[in-house]
C-alpha atoms as a PDB file:
ATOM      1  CA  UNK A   1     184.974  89.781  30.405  1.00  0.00           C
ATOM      2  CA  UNK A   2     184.598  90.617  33.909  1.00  0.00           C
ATOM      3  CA  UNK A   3     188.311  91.807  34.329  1.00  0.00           C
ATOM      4  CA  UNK A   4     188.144  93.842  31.475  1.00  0.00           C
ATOM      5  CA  UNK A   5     184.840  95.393  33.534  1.00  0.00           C
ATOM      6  CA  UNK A   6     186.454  95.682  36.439  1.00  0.00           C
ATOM      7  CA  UNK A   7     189.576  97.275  35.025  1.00  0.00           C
ATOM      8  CA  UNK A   8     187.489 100.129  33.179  1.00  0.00           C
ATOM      9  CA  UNK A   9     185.529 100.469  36.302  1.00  0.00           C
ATOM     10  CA  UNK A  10     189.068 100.968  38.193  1.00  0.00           C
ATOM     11  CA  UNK A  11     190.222 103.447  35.360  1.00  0.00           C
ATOM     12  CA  UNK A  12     186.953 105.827  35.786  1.00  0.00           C
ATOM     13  CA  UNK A  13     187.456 106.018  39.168  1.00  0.00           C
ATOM     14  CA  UNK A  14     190.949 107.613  38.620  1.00  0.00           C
ATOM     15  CA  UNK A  15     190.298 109.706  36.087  1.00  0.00           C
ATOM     16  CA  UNK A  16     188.715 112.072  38.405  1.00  0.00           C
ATOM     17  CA  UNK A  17     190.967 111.149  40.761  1.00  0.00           C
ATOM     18  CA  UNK A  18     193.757 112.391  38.971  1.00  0.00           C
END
């Protein structure tokens, strides 16, 4: 559960990135 958090968390902050 808490990888799956922590990979959406990681995700979000790249969008924007991006």
């Amino acid at each position: 559960m808490n990888e799956k958090l922590e990979s959406l968390e990681v995700q979000n902050n790249f969008q924007p990135f991006f």
